[in-house]
PDB file of N, CA and C in Angstrom:
ATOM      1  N   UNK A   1       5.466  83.325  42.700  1.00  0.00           N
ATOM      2  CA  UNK A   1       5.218  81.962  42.347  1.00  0.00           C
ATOM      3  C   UNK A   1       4.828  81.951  40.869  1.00  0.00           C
ATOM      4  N   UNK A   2       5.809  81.492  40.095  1.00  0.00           N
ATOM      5  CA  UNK A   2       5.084  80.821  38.496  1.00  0.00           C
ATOM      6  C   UNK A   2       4.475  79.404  38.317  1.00  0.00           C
ATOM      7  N   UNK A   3       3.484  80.127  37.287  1.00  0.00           N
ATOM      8  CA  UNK A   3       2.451  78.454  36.950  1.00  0.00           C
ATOM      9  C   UNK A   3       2.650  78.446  35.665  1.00  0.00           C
ATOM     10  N   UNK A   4       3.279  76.823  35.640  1.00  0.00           N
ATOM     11  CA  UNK A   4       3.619  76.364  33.994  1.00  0.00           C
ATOM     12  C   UNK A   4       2.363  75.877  33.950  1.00  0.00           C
ATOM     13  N   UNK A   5       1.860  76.603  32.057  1.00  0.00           N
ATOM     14  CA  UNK A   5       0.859  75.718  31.823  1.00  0.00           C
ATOM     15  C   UNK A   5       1.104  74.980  30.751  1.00  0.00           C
ATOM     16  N   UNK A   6       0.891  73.730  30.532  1.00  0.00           N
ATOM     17  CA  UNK A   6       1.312  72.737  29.823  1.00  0.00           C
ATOM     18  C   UNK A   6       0.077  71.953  29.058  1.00  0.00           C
ATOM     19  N   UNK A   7       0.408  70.641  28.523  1.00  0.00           N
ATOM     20  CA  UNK A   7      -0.564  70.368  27.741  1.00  0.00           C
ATOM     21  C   UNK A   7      -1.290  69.306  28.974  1.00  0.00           C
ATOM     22  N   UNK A   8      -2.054  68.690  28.739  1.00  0.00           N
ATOM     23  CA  UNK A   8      -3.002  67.818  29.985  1.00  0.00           C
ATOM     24  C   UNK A   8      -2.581  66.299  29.404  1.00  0.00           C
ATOM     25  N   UNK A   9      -1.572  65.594  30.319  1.00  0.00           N
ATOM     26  CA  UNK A   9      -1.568  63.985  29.765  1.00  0.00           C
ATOM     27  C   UNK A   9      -2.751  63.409  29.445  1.00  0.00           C
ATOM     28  N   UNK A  10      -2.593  62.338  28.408  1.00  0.00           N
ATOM     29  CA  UNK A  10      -3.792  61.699  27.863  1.00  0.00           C
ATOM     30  C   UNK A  10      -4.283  61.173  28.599  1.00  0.00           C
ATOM     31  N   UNK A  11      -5.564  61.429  29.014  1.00  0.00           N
ATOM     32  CA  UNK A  11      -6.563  60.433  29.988  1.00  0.00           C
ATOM     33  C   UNK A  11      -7.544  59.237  29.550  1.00  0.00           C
ATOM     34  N   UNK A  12      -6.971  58.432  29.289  1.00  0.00           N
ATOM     35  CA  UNK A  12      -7.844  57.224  28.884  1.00  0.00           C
ATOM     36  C   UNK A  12      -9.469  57.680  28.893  1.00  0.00           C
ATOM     37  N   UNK A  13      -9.987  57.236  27.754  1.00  0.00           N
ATOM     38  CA  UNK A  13     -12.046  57.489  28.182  1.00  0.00           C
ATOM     39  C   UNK A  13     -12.331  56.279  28.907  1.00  0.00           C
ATOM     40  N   UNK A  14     -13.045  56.273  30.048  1.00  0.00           N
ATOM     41  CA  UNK A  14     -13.611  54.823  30.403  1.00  0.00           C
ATOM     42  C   UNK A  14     -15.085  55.139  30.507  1.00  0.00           C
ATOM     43  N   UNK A  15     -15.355  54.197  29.746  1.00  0.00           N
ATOM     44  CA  UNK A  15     -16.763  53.896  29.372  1.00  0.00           C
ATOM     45  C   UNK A  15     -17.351  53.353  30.185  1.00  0.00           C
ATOM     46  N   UNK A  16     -18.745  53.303  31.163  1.00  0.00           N
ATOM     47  CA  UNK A  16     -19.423  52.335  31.980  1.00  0.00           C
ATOM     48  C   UNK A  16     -20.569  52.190  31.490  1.00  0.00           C
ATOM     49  N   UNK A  17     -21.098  51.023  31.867  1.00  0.00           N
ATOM     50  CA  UNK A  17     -22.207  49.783  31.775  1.00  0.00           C
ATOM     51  C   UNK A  17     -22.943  49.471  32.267  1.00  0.00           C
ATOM     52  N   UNK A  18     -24.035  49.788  32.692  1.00  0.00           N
ATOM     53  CA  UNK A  18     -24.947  49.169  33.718  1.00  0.00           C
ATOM     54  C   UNK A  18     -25.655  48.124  33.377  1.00  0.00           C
ATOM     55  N   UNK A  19     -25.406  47.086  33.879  1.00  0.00           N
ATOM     56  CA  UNK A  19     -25.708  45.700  33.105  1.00  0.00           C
ATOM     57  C   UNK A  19     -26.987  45.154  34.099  1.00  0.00           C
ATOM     58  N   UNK A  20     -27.599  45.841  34.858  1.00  0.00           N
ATOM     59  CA  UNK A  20     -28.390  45.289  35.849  1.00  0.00           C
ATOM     60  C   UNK A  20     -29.305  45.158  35.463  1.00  0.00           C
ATOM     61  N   UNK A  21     -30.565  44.409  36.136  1.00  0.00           N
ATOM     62  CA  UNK A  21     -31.714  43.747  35.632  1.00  0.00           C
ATOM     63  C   UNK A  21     -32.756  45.125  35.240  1.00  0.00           C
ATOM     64  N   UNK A  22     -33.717  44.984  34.008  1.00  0.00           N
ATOM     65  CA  UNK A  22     -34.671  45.236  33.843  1.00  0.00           C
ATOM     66  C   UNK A  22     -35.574  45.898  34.533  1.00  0.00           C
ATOM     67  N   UNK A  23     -36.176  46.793  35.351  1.00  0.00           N
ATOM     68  CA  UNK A  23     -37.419  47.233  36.054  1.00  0.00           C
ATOM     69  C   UNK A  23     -38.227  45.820  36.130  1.00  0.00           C
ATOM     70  N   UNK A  24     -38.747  45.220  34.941  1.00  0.00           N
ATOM     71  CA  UNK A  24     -40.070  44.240  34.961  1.00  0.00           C
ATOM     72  C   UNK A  24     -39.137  42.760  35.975  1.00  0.00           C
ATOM     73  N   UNK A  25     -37.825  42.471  35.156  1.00  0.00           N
ATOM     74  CA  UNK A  25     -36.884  41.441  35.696  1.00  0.00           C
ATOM     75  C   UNK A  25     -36.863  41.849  37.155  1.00  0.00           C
ATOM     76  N   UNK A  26     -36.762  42.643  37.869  1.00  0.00           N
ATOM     77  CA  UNK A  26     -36.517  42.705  39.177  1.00  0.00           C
ATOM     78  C   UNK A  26     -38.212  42.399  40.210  1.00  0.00           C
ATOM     79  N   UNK A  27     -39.051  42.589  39.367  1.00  0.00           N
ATOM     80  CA  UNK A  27     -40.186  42.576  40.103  1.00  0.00           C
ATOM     81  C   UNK A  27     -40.292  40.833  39.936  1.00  0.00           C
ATOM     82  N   UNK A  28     -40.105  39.941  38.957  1.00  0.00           N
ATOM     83  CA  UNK A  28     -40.443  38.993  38.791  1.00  0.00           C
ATOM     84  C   UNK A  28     -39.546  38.196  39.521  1.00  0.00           C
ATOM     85  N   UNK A  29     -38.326  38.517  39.808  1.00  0.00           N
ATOM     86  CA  UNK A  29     -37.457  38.326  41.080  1.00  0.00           C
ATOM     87  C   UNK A  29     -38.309  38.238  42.027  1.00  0.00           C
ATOM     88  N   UNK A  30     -38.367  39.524  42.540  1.00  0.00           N
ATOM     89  CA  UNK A  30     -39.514  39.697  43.523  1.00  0.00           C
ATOM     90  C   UNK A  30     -40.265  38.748  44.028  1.00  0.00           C
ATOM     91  N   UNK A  31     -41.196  38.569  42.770  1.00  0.00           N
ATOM     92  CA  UNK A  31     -42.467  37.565  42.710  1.00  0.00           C
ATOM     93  C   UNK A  31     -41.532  36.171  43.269  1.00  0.00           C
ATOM     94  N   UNK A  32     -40.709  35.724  42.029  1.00  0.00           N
ATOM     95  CA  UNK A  32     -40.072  34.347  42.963  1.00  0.00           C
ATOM     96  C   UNK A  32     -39.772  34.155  44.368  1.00  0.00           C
ATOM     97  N   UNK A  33     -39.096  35.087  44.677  1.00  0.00           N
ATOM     98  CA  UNK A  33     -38.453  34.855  46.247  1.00  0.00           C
ATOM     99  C   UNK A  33     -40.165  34.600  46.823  1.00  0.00           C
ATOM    100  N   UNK A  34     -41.082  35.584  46.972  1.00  0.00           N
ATOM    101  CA  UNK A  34     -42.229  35.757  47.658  1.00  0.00           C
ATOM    102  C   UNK A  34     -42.762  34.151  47.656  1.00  0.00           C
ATOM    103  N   UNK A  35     -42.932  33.475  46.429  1.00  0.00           N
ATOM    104  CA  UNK A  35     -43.292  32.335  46.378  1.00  0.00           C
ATOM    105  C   UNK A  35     -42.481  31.016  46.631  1.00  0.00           C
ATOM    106  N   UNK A  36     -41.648  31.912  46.694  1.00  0.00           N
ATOM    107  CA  UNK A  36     -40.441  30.574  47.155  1.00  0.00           C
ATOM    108  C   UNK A  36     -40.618  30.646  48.796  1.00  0.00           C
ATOM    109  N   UNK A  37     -40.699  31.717  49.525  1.00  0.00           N
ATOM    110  CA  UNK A  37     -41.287  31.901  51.085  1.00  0.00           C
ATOM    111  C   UNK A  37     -42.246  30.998  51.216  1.00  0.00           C
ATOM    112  N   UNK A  38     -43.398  31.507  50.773  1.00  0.00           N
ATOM    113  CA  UNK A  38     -44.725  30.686  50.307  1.00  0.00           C
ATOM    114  C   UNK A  38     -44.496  29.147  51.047  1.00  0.00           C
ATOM    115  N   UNK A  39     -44.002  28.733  50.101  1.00  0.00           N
ATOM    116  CA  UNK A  39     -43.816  27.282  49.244  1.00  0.00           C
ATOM    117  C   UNK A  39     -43.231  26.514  50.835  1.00  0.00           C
ATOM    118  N   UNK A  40     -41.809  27.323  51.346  1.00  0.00           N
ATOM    119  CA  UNK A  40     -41.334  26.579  52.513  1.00  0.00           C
ATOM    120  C   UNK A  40     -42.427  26.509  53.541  1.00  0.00           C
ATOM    121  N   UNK A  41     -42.990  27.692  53.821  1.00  0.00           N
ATOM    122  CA  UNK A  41     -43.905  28.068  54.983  1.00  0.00           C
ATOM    123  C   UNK A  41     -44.818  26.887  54.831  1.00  0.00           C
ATOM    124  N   UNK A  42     -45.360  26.727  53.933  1.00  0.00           N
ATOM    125  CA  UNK A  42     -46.523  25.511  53.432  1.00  0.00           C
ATOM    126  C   UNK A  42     -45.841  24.050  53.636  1.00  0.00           C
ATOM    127  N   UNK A  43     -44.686  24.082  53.307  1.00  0.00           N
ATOM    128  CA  UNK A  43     -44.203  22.989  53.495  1.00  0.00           C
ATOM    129  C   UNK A  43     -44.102  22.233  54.941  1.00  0.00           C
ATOM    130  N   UNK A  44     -43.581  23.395  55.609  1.00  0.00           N
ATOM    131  CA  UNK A  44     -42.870  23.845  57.270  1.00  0.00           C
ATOM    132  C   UNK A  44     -44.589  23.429  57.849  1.00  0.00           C
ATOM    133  N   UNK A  45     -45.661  23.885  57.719  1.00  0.00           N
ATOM    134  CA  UNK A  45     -46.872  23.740  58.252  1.00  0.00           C
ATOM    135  C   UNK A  45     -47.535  22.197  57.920  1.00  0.00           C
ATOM    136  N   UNK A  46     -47.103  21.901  56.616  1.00  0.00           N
ATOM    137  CA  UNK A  46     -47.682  20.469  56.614  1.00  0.00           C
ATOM    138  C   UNK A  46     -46.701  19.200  57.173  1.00  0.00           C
ATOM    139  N   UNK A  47     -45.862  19.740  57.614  1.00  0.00           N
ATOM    140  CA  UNK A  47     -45.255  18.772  58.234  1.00  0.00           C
ATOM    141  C   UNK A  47     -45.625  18.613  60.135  1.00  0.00           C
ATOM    142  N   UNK A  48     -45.743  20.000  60.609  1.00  0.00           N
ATOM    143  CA  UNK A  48     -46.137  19.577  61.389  1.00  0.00           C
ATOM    144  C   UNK A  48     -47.817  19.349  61.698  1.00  0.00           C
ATOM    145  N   UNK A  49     -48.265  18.167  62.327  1.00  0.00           N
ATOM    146  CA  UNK A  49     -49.109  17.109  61.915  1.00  0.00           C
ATOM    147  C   UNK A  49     -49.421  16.437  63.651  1.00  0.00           C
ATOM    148  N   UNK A  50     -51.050  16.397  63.510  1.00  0.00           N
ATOM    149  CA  UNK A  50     -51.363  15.541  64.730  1.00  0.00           C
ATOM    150  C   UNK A  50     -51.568  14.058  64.501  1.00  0.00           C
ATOM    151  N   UNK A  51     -51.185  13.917  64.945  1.00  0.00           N
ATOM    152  CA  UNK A  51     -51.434  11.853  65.412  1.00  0.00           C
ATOM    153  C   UNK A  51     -51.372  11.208  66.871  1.00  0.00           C
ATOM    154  N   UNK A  52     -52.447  10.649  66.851  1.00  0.00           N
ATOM    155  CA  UNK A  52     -52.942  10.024  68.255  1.00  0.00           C
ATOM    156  C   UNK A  52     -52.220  11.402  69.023  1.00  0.00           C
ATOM    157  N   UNK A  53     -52.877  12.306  68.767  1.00  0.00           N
ATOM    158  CA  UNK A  53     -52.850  13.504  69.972  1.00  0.00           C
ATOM    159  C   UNK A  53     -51.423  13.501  70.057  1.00  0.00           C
ATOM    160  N   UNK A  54     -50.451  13.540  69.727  1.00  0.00           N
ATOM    161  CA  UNK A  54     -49.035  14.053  69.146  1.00  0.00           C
ATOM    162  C   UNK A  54     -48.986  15.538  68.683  1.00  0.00           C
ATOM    163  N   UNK A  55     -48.461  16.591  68.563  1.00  0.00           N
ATOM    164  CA  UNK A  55     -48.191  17.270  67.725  1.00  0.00           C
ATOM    165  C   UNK A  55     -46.967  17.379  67.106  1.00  0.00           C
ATOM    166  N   UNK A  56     -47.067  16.911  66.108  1.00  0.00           N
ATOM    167  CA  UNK A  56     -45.311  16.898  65.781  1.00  0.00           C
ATOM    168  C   UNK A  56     -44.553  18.064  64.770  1.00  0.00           C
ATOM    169  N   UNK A  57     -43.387  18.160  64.849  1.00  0.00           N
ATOM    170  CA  UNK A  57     -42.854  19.125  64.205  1.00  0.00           C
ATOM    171  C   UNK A  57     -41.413  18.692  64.068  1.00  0.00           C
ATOM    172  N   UNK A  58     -41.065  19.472  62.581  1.00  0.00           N
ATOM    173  CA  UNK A  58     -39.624  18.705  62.744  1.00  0.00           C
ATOM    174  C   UNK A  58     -38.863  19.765  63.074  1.00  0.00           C
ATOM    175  N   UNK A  59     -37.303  18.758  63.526  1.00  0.00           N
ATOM    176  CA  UNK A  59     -36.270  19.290  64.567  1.00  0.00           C
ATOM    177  C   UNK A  59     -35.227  19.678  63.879  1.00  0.00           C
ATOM    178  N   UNK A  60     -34.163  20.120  64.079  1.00  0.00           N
ATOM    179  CA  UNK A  60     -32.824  19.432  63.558  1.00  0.00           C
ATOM    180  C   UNK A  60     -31.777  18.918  64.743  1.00  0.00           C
ATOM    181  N   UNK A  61     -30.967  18.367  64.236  1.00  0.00           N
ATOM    182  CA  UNK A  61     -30.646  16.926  64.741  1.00  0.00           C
ATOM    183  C   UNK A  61     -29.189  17.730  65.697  1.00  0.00           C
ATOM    184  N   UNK A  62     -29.467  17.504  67.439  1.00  0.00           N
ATOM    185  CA  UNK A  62     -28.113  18.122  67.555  1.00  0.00           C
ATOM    186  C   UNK A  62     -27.753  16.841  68.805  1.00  0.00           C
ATOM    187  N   UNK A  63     -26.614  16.506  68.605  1.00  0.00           N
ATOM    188  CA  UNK A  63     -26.088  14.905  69.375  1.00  0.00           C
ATOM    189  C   UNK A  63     -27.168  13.441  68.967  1.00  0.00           C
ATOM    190  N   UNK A  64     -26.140  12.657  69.706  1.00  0.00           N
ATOM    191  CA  UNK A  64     -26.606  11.500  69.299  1.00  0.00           C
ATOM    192  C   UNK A  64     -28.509  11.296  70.096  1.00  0.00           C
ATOM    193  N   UNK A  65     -28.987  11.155  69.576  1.00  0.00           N
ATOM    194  CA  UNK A  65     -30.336  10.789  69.514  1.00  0.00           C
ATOM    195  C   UNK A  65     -30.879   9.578  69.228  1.00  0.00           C
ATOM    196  N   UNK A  66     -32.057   8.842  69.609  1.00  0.00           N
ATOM    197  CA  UNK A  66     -32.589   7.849  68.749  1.00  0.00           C
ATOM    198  C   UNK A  66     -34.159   8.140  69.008  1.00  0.00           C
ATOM    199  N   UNK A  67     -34.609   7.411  68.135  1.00  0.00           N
ATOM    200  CA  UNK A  67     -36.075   7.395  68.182  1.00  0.00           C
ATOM    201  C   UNK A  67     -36.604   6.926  69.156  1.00  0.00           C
ATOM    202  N   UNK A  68     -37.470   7.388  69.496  1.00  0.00           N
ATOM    203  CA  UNK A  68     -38.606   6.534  70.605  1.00  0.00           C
ATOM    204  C   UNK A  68     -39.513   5.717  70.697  1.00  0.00           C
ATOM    205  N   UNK A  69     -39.886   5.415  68.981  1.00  0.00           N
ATOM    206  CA  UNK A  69     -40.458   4.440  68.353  1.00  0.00           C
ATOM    207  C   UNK A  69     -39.646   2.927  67.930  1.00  0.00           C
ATOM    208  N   UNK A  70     -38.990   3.374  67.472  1.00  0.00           N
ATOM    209  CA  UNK A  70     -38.072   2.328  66.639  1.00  0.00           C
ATOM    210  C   UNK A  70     -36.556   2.427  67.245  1.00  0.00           C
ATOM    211  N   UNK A  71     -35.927   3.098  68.145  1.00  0.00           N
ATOM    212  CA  UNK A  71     -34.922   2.951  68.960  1.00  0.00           C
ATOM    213  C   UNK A  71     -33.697   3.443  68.014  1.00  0.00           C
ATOM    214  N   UNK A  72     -33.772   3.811  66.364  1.00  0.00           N
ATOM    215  CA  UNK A  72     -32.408   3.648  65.590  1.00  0.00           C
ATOM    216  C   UNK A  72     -32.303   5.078  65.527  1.00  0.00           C
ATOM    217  N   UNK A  73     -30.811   5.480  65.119  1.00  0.00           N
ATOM    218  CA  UNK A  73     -30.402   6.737  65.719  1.00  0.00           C
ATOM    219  C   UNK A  73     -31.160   7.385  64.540  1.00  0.00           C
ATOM    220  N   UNK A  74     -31.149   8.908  64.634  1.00  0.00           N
ATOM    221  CA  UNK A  74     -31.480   9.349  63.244  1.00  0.00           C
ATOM    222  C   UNK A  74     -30.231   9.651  62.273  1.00  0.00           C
ATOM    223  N   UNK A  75     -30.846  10.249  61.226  1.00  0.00           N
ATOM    224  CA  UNK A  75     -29.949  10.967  59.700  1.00  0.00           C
ATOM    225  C   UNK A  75     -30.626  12.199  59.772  1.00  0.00           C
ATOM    226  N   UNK A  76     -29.742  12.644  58.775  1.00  0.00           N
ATOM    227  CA  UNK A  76     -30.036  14.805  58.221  1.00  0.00           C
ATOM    228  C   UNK A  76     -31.260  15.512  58.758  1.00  0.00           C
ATOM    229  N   UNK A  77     -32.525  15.099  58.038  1.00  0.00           N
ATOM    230  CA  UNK A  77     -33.262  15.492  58.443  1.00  0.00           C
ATOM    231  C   UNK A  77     -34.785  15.191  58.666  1.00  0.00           C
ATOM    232  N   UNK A  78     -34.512  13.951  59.293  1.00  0.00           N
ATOM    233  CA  UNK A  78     -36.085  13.163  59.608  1.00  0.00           C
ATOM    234  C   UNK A  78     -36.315  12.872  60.679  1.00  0.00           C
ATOM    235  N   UNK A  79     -36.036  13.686  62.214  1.00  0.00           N
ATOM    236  CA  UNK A  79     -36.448  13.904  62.983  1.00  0.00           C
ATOM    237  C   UNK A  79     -37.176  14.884  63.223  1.00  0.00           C
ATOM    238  N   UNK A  80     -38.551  14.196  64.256  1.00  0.00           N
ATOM    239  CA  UNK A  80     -39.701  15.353  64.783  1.00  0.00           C
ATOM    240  C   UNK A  80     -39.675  15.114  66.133  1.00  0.00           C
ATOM    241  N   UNK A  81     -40.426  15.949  66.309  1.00  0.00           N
ATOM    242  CA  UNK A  81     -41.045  15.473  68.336  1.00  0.00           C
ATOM    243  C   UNK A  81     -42.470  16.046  68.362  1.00  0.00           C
ATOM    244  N   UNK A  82     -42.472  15.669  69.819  1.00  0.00           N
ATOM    245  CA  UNK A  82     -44.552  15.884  69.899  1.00  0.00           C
ATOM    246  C   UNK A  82     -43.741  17.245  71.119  1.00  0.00           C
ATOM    247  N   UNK A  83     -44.969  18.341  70.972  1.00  0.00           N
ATOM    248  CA  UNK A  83     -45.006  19.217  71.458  1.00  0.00           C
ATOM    249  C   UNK A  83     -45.190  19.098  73.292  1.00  0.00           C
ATOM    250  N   UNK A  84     -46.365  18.049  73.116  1.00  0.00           N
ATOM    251  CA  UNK A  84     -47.086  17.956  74.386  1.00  0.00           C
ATOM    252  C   UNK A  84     -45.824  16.850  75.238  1.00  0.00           C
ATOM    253  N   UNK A  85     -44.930  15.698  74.788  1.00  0.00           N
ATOM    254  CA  UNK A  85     -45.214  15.063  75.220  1.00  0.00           C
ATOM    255  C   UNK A  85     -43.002  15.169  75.583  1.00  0.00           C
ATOM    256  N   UNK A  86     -42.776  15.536  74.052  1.00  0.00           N
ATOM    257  CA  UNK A  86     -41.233  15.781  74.010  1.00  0.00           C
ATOM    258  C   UNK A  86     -40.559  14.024  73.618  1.00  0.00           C
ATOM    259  N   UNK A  87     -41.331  13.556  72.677  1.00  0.00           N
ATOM    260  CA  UNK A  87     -40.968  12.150  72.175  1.00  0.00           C
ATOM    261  C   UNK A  87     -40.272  12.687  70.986  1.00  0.00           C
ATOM    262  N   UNK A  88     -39.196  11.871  70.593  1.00  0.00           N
ATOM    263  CA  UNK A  88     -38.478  12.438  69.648  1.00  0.00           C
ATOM    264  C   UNK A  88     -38.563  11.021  68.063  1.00  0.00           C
ATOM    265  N   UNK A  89     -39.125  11.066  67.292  1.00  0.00           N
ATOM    266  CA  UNK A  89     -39.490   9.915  66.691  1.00  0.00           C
ATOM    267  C   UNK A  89     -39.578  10.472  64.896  1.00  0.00           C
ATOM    268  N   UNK A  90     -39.110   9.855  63.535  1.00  0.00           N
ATOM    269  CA  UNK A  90     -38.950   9.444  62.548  1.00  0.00           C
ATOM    270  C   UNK A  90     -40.032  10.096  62.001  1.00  0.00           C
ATOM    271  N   UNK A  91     -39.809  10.209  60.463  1.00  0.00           N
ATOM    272  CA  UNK A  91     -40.666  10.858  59.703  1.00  0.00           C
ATOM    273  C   UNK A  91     -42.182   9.753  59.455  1.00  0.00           C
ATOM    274  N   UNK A  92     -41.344   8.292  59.803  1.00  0.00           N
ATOM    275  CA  UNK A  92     -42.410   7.585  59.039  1.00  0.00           C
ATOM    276  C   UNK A  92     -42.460   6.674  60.241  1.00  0.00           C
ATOM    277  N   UNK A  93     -42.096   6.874  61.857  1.00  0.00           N
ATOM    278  CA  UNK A  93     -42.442   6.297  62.787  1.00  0.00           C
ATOM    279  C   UNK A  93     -43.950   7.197  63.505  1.00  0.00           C
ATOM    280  N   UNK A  94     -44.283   8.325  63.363  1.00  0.00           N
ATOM    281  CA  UNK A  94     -44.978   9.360  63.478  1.00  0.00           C
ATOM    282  C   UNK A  94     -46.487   8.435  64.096  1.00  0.00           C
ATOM    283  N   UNK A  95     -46.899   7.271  63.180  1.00  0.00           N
ATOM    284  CA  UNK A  95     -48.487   7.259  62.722  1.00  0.00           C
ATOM    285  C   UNK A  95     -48.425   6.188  63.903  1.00  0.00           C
ATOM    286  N   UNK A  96     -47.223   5.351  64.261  1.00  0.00           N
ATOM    287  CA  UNK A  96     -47.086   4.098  64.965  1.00  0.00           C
ATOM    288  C   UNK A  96     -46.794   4.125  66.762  1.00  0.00           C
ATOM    289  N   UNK A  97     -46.675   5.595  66.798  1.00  0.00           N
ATOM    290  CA  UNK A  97     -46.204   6.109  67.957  1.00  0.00           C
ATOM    291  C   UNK A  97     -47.392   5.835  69.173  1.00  0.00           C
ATOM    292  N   UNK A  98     -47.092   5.164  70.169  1.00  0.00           N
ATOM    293  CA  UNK A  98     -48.704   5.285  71.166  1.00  0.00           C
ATOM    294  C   UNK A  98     -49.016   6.719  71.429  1.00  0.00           C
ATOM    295  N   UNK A  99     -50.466   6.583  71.712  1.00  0.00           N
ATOM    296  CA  UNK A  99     -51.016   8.180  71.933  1.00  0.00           C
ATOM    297  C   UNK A  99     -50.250   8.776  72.995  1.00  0.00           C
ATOM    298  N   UNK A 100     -50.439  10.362  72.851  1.00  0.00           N
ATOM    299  CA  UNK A 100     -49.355  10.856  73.467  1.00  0.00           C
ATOM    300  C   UNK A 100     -49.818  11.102  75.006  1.00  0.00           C
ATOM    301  N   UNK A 101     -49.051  11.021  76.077  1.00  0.00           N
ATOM    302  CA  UNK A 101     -49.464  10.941  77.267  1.00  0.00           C
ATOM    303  C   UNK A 101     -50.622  11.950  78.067  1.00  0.00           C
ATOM    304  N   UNK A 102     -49.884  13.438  77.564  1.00  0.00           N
ATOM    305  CA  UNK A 102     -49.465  14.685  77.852  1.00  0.00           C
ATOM    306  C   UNK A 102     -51.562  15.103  77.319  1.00  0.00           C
ATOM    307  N   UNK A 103     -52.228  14.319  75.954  1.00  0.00           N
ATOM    308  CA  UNK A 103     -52.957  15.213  76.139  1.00  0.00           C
ATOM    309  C   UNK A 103     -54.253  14.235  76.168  1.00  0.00           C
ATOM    310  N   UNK A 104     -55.860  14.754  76.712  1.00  0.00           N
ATOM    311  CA  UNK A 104     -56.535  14.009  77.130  1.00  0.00           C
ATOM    312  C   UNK A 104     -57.216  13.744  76.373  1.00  0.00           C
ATOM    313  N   UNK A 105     -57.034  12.341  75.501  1.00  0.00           N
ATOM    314  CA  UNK A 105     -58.048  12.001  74.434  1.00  0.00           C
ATOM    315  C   UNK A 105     -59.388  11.856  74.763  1.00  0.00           C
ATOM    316  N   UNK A 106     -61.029  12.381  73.706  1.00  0.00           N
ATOM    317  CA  UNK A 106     -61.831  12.381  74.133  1.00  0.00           C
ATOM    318  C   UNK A 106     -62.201  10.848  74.128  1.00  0.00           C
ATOM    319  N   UNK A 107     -63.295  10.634  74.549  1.00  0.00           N
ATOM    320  CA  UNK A 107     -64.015   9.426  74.485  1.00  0.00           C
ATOM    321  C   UNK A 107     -65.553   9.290  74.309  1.00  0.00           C
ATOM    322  N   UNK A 108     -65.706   8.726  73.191  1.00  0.00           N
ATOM    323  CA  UNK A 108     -67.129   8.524  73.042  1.00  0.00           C
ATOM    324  C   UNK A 108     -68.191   7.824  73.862  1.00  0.00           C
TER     325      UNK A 108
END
């Protein structure tokens, strides 16, 4: 067996780049997302809310529905319900709602 040795075709140089974030840039990433968690969780908690012994929390919206307060169907995302009671009622029907059946208000 003979081995021609020849010259080596030209091989292009390719140069690479690492264009990725910073050490400090990735932590401050970090930091955002963490506070962006934060921020929903806080949000997610102040929404759900007692009234006249209600606990409400919001839903998302699956078939036709209406309120139980005000009877009109809902939109995107301004439906809640009470935990205890399973009333399904408006962001801003909430305060107008009669007390909820399900739990035993005290009495003075």
């Amino acid at each position: 067996m003979s081995v021609k040795w020849g010259r080596l075709p030209e091989v292009p140089l390719i140069t690479v780049r690492f264009t990725g974030l910073k050490h400090g840039q990735e932590k401050e990433k970090e930091k955002d997302k963490i506070k962006e968690k934060e921020k929903d969780s806080k949000e997610k908690e102040k929404d759900k809310k007692t009234l006249n012994g209600h606990t409400f929390s919001p839903i998302p919206i699956v078939g036709p529905i209406s309120c139980s307060q005000c009877m009109k169907p809902f939109t995107n995302k301004d439906a809640y319900t009470c935990a205890g009671c399973g009333a399904f009622v408006h962001k801003g029907c909430r305060e107008n709602l009669a007390s909820c059946a399900k739990v035993k208000m005290k009495v003075r």
